[in-house]
C-alpha atoms as a PDB file:
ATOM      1  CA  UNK A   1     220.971  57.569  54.770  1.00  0.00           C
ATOM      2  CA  UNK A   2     224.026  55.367  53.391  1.00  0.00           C
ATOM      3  CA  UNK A   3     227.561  56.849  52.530  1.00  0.00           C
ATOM      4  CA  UNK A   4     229.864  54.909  50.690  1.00  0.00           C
ATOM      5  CA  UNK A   5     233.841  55.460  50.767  1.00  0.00           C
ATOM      6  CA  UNK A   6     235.321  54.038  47.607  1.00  0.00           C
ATOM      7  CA  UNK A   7     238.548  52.596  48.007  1.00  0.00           C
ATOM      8  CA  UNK A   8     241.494  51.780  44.837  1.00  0.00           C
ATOM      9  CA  UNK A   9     239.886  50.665  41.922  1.00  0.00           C
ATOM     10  CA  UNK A  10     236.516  52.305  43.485  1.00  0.00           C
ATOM     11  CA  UNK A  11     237.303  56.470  43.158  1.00  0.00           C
ATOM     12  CA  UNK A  12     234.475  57.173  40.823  1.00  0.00           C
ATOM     13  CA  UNK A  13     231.494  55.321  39.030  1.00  0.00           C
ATOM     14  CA  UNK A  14     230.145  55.997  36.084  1.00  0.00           C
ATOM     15  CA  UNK A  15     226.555  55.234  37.328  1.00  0.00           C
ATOM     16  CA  UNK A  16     226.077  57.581  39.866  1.00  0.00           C
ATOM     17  CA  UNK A  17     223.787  60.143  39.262  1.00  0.00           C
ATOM     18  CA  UNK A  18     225.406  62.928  41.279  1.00  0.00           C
ATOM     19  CA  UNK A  19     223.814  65.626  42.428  1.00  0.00           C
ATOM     20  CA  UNK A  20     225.776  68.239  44.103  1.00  0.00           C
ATOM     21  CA  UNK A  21     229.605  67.784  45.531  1.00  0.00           C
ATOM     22  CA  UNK A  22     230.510  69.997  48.943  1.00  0.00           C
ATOM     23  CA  UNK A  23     233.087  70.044  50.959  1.00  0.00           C
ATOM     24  CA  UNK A  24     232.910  70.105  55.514  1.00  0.00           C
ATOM     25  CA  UNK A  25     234.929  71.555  57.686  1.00  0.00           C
ATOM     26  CA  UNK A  26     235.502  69.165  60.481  1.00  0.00           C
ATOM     27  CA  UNK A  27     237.609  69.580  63.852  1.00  0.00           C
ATOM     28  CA  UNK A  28     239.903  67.241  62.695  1.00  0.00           C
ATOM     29  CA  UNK A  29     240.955  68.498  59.151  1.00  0.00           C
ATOM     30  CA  UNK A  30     240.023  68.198  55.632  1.00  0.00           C
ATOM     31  CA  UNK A  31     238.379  64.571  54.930  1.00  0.00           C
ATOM     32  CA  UNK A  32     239.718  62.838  51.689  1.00  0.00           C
ATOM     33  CA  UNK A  33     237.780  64.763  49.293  1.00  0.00           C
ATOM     34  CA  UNK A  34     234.863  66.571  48.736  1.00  0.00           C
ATOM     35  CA  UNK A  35     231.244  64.499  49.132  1.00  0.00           C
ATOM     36  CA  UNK A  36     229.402  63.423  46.915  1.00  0.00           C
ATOM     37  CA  UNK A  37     225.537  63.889  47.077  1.00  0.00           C
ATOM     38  CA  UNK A  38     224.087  60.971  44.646  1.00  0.00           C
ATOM     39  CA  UNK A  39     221.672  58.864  43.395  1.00  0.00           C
ATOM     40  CA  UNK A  40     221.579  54.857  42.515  1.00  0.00           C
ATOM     41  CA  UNK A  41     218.502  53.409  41.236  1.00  0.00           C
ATOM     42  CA  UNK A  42     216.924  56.102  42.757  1.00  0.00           C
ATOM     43  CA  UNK A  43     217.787  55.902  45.899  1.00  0.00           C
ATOM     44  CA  UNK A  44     220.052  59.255  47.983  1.00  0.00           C
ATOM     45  CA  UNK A  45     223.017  58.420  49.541  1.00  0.00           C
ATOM     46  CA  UNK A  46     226.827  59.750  50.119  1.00  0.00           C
ATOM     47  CA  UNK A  47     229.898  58.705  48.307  1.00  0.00           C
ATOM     48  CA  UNK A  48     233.721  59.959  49.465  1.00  0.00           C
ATOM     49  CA  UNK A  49     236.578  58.472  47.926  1.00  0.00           C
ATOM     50  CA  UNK A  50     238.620  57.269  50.339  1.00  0.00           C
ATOM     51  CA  UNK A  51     242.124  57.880  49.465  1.00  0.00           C
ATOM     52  CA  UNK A  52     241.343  61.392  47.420  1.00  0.00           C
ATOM     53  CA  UNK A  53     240.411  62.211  44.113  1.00  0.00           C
ATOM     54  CA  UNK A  54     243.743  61.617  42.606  1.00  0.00           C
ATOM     55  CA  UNK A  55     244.461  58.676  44.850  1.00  0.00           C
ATOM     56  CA  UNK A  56     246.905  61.057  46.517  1.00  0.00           C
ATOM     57  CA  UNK A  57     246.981  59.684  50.507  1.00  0.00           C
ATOM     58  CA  UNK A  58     248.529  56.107  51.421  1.00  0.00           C
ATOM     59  CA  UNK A  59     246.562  54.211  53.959  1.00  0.00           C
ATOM     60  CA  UNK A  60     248.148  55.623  56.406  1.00  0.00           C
ATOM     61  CA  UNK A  61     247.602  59.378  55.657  1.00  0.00           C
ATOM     62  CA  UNK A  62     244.380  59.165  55.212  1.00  0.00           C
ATOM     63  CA  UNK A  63     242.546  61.341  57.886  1.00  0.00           C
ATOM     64  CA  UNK A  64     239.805  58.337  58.710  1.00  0.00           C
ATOM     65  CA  UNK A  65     238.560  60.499  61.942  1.00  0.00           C
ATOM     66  CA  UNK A  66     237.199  63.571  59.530  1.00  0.00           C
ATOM     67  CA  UNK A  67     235.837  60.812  56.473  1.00  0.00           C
ATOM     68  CA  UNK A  68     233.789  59.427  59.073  1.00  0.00           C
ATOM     69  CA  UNK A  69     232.872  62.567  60.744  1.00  0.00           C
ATOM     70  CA  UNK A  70     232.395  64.886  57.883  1.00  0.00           C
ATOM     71  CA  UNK A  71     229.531  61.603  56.766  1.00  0.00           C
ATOM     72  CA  UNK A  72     228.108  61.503  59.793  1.00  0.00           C
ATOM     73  CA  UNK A  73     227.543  64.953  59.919  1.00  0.00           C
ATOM     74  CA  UNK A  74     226.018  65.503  56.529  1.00  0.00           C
ATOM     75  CA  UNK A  75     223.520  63.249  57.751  1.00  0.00           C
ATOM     76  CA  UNK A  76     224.501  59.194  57.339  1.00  0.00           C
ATOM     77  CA  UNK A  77     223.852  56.793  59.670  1.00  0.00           C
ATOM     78  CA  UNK A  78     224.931  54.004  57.283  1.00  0.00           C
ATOM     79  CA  UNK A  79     228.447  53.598  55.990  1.00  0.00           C
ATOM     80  CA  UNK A  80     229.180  50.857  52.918  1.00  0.00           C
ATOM     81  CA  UNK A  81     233.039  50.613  52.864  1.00  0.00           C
ATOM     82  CA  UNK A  82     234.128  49.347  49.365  1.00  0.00           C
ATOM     83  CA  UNK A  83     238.073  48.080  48.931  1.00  0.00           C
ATOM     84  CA  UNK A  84     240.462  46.255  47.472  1.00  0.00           C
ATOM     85  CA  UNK A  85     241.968  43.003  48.972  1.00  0.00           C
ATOM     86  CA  UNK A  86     244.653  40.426  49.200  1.00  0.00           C
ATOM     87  CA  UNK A  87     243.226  36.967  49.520  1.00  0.00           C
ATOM     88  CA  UNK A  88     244.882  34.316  52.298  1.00  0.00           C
ATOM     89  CA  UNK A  89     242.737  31.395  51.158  1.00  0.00           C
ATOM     90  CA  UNK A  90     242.951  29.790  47.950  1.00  0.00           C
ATOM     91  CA  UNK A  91     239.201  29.488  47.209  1.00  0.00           C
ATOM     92  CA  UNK A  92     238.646  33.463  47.525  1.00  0.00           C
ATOM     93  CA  UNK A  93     239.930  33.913  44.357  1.00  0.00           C
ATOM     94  CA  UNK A  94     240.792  37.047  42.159  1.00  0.00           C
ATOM     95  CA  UNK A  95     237.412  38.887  41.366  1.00  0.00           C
ATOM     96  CA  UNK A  96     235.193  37.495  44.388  1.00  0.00           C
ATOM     97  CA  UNK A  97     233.753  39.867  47.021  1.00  0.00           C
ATOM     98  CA  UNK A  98     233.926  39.244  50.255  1.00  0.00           C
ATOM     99  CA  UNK A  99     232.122  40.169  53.258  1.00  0.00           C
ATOM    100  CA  UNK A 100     233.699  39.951  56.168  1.00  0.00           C
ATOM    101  CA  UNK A 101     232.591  40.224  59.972  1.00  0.00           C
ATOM    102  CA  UNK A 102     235.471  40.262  61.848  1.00  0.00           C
ATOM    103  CA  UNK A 103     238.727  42.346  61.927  1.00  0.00           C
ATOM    104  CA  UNK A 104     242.165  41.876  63.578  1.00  0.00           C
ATOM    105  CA  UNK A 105     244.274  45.227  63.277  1.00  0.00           C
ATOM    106  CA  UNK A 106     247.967  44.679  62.448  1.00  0.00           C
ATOM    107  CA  UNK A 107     248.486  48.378  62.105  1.00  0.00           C
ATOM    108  CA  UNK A 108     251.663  50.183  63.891  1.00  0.00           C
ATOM    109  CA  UNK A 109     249.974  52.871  65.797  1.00  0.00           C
ATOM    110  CA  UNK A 110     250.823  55.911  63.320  1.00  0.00           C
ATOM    111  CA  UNK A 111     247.320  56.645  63.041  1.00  0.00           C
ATOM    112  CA  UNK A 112     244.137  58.679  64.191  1.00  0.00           C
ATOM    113  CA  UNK A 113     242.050  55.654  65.550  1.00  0.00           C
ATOM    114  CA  UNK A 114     239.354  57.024  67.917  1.00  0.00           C
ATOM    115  CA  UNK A 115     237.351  60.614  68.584  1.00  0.00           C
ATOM    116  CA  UNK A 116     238.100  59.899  72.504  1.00  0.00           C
ATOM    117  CA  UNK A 117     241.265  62.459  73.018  1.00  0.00           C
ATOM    118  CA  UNK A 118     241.789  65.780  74.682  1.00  0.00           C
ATOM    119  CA  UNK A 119     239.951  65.009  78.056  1.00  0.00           C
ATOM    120  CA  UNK A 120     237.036  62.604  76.264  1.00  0.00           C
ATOM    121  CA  UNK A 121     236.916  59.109  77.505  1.00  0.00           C
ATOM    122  CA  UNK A 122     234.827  56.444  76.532  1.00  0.00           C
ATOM    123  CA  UNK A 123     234.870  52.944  75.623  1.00  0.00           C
ATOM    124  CA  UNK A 124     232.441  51.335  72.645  1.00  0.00           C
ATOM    125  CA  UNK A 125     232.400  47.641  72.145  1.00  0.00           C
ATOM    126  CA  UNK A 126     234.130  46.017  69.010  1.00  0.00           C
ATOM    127  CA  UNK A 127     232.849  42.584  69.343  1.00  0.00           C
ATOM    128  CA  UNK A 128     231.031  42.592  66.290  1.00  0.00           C
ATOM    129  CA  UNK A 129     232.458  45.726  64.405  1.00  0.00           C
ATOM    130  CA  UNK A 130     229.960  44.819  61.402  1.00  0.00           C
ATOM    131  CA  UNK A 131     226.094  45.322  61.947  1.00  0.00           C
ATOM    132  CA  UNK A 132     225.119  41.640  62.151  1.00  0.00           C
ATOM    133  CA  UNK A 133     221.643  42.480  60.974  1.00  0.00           C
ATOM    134  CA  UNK A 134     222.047  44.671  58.364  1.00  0.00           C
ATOM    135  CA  UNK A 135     225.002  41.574  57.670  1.00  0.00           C
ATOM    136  CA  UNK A 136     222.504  38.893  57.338  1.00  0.00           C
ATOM    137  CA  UNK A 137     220.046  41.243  55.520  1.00  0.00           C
ATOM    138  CA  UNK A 138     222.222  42.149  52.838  1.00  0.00           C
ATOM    139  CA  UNK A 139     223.752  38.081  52.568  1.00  0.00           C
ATOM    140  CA  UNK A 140     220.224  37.678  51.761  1.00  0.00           C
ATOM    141  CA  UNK A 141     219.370  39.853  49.345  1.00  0.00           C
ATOM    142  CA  UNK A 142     222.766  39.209  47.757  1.00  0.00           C
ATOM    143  CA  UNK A 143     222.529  35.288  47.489  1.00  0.00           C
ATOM    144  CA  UNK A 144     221.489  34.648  43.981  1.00  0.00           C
ATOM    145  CA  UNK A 145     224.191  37.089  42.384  1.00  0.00           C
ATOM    146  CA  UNK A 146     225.870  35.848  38.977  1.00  0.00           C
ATOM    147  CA  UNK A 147     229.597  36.120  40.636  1.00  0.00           C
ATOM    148  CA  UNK A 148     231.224  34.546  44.057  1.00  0.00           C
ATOM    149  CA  UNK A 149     230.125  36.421  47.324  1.00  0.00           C
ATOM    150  CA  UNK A 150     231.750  34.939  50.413  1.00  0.00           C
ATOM    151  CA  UNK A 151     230.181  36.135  53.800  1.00  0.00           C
ATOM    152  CA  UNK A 152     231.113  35.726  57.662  1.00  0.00           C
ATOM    153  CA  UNK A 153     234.857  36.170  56.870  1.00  0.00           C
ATOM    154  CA  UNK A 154     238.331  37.508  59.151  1.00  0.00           C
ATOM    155  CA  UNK A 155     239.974  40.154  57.538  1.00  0.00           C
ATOM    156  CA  UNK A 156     243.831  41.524  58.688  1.00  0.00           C
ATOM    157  CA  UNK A 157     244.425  44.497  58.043  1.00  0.00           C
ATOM    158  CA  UNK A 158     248.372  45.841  57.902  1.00  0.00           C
ATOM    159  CA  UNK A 159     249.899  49.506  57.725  1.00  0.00           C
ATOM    160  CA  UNK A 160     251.468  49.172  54.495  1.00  0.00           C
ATOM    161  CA  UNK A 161     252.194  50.355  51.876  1.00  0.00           C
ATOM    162  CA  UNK A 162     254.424  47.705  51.039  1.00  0.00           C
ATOM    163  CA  UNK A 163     252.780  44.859  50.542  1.00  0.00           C
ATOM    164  CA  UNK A 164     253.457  41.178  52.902  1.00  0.00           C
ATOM    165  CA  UNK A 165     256.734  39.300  53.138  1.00  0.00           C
ATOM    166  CA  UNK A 166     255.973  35.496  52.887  1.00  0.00           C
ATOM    167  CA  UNK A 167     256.766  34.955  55.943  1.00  0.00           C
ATOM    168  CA  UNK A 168     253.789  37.714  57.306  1.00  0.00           C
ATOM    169  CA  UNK A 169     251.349  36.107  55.131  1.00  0.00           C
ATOM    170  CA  UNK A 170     251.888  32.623  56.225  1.00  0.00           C
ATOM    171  CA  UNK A 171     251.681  34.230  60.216  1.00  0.00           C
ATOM    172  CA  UNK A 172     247.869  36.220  59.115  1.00  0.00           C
ATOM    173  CA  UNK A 173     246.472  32.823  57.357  1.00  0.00           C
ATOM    174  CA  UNK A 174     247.646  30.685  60.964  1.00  0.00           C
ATOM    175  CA  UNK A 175     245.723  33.773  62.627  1.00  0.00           C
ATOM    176  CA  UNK A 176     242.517  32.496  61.278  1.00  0.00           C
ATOM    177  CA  UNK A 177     242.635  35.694  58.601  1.00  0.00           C
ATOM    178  CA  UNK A 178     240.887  35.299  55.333  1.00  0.00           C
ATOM    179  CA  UNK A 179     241.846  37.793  52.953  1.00  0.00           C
ATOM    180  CA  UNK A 180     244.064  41.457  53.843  1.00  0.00           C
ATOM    181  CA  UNK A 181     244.219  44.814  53.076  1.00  0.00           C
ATOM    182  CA  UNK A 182     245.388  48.228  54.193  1.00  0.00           C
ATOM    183  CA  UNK A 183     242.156  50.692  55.336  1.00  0.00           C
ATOM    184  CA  UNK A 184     239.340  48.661  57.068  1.00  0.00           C
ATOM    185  CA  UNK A 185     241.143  50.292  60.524  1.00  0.00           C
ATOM    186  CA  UNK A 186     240.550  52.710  61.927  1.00  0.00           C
ATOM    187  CA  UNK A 187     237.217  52.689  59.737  1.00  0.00           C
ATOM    188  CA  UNK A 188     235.291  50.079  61.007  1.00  0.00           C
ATOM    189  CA  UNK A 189     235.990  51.529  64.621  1.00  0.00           C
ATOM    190  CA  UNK A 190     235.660  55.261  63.875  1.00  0.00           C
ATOM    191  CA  UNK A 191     231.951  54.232  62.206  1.00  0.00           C
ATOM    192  CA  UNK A 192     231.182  51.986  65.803  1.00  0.00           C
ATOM    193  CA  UNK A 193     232.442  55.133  67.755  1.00  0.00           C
ATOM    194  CA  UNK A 194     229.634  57.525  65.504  1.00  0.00           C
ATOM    195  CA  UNK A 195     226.794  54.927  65.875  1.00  0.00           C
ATOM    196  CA  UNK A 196     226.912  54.321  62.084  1.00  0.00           C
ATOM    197  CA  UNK A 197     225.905  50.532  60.932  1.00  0.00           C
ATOM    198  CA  UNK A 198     228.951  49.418  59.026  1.00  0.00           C
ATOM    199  CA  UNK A 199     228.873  47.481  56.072  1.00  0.00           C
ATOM    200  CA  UNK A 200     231.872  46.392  53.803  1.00  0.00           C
ATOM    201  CA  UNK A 201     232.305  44.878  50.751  1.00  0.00           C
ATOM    202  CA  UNK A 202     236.038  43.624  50.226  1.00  0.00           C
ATOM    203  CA  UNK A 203     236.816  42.966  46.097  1.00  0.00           C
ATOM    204  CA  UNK A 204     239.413  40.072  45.674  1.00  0.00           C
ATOM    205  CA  UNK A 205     242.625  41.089  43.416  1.00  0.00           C
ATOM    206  CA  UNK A 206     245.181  38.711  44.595  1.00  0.00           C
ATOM    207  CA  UNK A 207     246.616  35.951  46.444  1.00  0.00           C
ATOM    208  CA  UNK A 208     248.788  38.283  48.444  1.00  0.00           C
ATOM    209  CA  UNK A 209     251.729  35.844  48.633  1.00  0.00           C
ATOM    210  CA  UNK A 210     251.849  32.772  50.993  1.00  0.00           C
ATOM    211  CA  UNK A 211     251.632  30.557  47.875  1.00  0.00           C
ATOM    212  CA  UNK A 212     254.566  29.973  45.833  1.00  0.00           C
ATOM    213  CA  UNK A 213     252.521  28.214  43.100  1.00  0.00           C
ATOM    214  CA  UNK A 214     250.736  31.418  42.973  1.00  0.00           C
ATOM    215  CA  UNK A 215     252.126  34.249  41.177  1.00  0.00           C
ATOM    216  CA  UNK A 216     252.774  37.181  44.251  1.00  0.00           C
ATOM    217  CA  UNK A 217     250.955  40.009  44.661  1.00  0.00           C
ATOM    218  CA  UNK A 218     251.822  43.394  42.304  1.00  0.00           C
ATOM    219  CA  UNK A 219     250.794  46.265  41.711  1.00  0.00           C
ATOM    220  CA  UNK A 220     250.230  45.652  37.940  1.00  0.00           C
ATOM    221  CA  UNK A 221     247.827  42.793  38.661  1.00  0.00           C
ATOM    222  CA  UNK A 222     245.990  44.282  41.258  1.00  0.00           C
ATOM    223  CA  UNK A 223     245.559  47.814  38.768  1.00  0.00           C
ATOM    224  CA  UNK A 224     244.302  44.722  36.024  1.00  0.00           C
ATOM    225  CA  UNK A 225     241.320  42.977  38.387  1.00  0.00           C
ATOM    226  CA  UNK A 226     240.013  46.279  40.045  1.00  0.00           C
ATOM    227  CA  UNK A 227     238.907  47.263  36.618  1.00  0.00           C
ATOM    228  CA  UNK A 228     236.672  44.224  36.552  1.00  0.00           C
ATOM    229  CA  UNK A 229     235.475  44.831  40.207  1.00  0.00           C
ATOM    230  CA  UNK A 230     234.474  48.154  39.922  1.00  0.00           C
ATOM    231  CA  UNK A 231     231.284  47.450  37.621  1.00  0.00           C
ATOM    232  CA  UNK A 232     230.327  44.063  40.183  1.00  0.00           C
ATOM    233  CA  UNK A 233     230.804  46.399  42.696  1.00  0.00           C
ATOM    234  CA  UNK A 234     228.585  49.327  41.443  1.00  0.00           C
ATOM    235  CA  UNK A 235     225.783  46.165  40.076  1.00  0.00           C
ATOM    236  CA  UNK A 236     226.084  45.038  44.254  1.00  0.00           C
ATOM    237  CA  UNK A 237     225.192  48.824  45.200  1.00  0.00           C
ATOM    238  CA  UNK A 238     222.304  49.059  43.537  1.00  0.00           C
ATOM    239  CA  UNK A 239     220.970  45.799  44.953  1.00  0.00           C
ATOM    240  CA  UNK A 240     221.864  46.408  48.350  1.00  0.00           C
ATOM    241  CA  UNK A 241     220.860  50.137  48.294  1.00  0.00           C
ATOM    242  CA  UNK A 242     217.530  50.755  47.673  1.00  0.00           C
ATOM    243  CA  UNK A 243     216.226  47.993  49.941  1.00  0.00           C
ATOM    244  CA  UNK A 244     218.254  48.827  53.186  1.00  0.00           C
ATOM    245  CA  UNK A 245     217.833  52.817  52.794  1.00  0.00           C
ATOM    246  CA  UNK A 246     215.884  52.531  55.901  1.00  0.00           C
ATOM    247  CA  UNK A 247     217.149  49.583  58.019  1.00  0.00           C
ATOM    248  CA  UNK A 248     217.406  50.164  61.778  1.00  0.00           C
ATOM    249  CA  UNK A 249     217.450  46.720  62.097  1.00  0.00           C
ATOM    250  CA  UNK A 250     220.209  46.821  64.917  1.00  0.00           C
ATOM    251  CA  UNK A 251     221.139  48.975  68.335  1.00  0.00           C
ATOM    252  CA  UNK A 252     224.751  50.816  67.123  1.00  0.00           C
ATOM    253  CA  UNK A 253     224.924  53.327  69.616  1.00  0.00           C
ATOM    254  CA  UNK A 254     228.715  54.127  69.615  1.00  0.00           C
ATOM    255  CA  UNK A 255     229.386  56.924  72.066  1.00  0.00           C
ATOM    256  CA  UNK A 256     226.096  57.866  72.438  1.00  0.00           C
ATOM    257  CA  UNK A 257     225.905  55.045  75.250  1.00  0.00           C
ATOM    258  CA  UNK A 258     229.836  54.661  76.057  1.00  0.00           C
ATOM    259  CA  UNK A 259     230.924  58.084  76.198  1.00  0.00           C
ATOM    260  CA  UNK A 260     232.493  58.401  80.281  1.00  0.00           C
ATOM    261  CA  UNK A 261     233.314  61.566  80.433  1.00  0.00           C
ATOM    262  CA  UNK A 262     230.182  63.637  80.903  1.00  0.00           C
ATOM    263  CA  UNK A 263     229.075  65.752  78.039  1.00  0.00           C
ATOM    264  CA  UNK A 264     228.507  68.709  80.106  1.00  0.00           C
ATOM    265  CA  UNK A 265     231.973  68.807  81.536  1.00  0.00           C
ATOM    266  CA  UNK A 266     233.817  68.772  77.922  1.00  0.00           C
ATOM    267  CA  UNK A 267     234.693  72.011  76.543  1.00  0.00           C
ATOM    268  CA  UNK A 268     232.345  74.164  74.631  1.00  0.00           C
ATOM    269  CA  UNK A 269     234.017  73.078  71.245  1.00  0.00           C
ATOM    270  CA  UNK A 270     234.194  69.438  72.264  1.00  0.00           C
ATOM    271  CA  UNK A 271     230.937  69.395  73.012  1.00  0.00           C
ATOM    272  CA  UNK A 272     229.553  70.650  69.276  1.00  0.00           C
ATOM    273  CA  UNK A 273     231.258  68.010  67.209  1.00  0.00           C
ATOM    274  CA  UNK A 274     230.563  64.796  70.178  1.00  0.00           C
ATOM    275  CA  UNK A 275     226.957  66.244  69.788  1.00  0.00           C
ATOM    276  CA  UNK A 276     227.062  65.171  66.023  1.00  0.00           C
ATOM    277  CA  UNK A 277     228.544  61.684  67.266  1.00  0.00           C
ATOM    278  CA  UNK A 278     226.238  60.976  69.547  1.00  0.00           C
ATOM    279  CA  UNK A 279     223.033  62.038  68.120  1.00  0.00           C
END
């Protein structure tokens, strides 16, 4: 089943047919919000907006290790992260999506970024943090799409809040970085550490601010594109969806194959919530 996390500009659609919102306890705290149980074109899946109903928690309060759990547990094995970026290259303009396939984390270590802790070691591969399958499958089915979708792109992602000097953005575009943001990490490991196929589309609302030709990135712009993205983003849902509801196209196996530590010798606790990781 998929499970979306909504990030700004993506804390509610109108088209969802929900069905039921619960909350789940977790063993690392109370995940962003409640989950959703919905519907698109017919179709069950998750939703959990990612930085609370009232877009209360800044990147980096966000408790990513219970968002991921909590969807895990109420049964996804597919996770489609939807945000907002800043773009680094002039022709990923305001309003495009873009998918990206690679990651380089410019966080500065202030948050929760893996399940192995309290006597749990393992190690999970991150050389392709984005399903490549499910990738190519949904590049596919996404190809003839009225509006720009740019695929097999870098994105940076920084702690924030504030947004880039000039100086940092000029140093992410010479790092081969393609657009920015603020939440794609821990999330994109969290979901490799679960076994979940990970998916994300990234909606273009500025040119962050390497460009001095460019007006730089605000807040006030950024509030004035998302409005547009949110409906391209909820029309790229319902195409992506229904058709991949049951792809297990690709091998994520997360901890399930690099948990070292042996299951039996955790804890009695530990061992109930890795259980739901690794099954």
């Amino acid at each position: 089943m998929w499970a979306i996390i909504g990030g700004s500009g993506f804390e509610k659609f109108e088209g969802f047919e929900v069905q039921d919102e619960f909350s789940v306890d977790t063993p690392f705290g109370e995940p962003s919000a409640q989950i959703q149980s919905i519907k698109i074109s017919g179709q069950q899946a998750l939703f959990l907006s990612r930085h609370g109903k009232k877009h209360e928690y800044t990147p980096s309060h966000i408790n990513y290790r219970a968002n991921i759990f909590a969807l895990k547990k109420s049964g996804a094995n597919k996770l489609l992260s939807l945000s907002a970026v800043g773009s680094l290259r002039k022709e990923l303009a305001p309003g495009d999506c873009v998918v990206p396939t690679q990651f380089i984390d410019r966080t500065k270590s202030v948050r929760e970024v893996t399940f192995c802790e309290k006597g749990v070691v393992g190690h999970v591969s991150l050389a392709h943090p984005v399903s490549v399958d499910l990738a190519k499958q949904a590049k596919e089915i996404l190809k003839a799409n009225g509006f720009k979708i740019h695929f097999d792109k870098t994105a940076i992602c920084m702690e924030g809040p504030a947004f880039s000097t000039q100086a940092e953005s000029h140093w992410y575009r010479q790092m081969g970085a393609d657009i920015i943001g603020m939440t794609s990490f821990p999330e994109y490991a969290l979901a490799r550490e679960a076994g979940m196929h990970y998916l994300p589309l990234s909606f273009v609302t500025d040119y962050d601010s390497w460009d001095d030709a460019i007006a730089h990135v605000t807040l006030e712009q950024v509030i004035e594109v998302m409005r547009n993205n949110n409906h391209k983003a909820f029309e790229l849902l319902k195409q992506i969806i229904p058709p991949t509801a049951h792809f297990s196209g690709c091998s994520e196996q997360g901890l399930k194959t690099g948990l070292l530590t042996p299951l039996a010798s955790l804890p009695k606790d530990i061992q109930e919530w890795m259980q739901i990781l690794v099954k």
